[in-house]
Protein backbone atom coordinates (compact mmCIF):
# COMPACT_ATOMS: atom_id res chain seq x y z
CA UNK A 1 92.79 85.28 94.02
CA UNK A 2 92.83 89.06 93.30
CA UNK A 3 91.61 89.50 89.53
CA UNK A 4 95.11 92.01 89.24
CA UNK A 5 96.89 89.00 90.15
CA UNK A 6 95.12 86.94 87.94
CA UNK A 7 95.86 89.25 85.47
CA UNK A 8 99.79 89.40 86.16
CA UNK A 9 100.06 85.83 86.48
CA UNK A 10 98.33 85.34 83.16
CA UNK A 11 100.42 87.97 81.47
CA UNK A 12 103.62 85.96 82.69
CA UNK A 13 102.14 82.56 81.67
CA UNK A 14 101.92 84.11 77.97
CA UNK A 15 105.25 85.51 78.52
CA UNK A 16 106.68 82.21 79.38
CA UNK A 17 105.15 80.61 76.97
CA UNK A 18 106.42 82.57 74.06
CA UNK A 19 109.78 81.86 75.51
CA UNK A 20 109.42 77.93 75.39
CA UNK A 21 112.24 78.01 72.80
CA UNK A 22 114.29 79.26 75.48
CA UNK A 23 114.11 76.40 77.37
CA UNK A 24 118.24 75.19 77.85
CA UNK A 25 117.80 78.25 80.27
CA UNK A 26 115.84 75.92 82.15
CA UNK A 27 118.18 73.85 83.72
CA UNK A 28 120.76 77.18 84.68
CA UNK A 29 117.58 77.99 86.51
CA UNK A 30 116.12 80.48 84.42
CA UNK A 31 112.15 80.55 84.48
CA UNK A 32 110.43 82.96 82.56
CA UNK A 33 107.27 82.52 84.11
CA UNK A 34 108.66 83.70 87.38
CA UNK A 35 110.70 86.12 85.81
CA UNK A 36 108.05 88.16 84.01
CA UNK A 37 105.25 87.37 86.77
CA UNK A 38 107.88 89.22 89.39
CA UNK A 39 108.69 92.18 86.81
CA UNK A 40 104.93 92.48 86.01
CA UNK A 41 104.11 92.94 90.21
CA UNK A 42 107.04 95.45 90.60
CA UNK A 43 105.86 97.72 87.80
CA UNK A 44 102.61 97.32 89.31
CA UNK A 45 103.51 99.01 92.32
CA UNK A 46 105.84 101.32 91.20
CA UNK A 47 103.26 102.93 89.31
CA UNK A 48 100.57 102.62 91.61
CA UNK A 49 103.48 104.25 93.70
CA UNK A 50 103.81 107.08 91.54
CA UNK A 51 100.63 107.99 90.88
CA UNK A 52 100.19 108.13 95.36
CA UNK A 53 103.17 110.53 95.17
CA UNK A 54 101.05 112.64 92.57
CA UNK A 55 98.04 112.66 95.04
CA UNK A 56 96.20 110.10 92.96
CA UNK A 57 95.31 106.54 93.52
CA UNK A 58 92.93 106.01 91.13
CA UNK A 59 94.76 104.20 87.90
CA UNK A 60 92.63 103.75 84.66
CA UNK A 61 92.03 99.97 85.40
CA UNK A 62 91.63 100.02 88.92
CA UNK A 63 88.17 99.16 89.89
CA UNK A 64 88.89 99.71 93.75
CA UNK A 65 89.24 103.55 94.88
CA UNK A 66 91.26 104.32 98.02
CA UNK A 67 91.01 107.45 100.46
CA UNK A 68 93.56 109.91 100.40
CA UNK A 69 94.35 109.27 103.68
CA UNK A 70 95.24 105.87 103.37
CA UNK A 71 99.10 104.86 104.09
CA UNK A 72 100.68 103.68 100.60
CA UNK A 73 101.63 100.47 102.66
CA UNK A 74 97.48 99.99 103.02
CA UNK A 75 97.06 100.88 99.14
CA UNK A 76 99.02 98.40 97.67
CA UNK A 77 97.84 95.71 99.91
CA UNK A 78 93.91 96.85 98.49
CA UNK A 79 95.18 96.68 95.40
CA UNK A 80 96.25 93.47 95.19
CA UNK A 81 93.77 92.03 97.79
CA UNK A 82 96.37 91.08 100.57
CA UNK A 83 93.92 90.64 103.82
CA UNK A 84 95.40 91.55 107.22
């Protein structure tokens, strides 16, 4: 798995964990792991997004660096590790 995965999907496990006392949302479907795992990947890539509109790729915790020339579609799918 992709370490920035790892690293959403452990941010959402805390999330969901501090919202255990939360849990009579469970059976109306409501799963904060999910929730905050599917938030966490969205912000992900609209900043990663944002910062390809500025002409940058490079994000402060981003280990991977990207040509300029590379389609955004291509950028995100580095980022997160996504093989063709």
């Amino acid at each position: 798995m992709n370490e920035k995965i790892r690293e959403l999907a452990e941010q959402a496990e805390k999330y969901a964990n501090e919202q255990a006392h939360r849990a009579w949302h469970h059976s109306s479907g409501f799963n904060p792991f999910k929730e905050k795992f599917a938030e966490l990947i969205v912000r992900e890539c609209a900043e990663l997004t944002s910062r390809y509109q500025m002409g940058t790729t490079r994000l402060p915790d981003i280990i991977v660096s990207y040509n300029y020339s590379d389609k955004l579609e291509d950028v995100l799918k580095k980022h997160f590790g996504v093989e063709e």
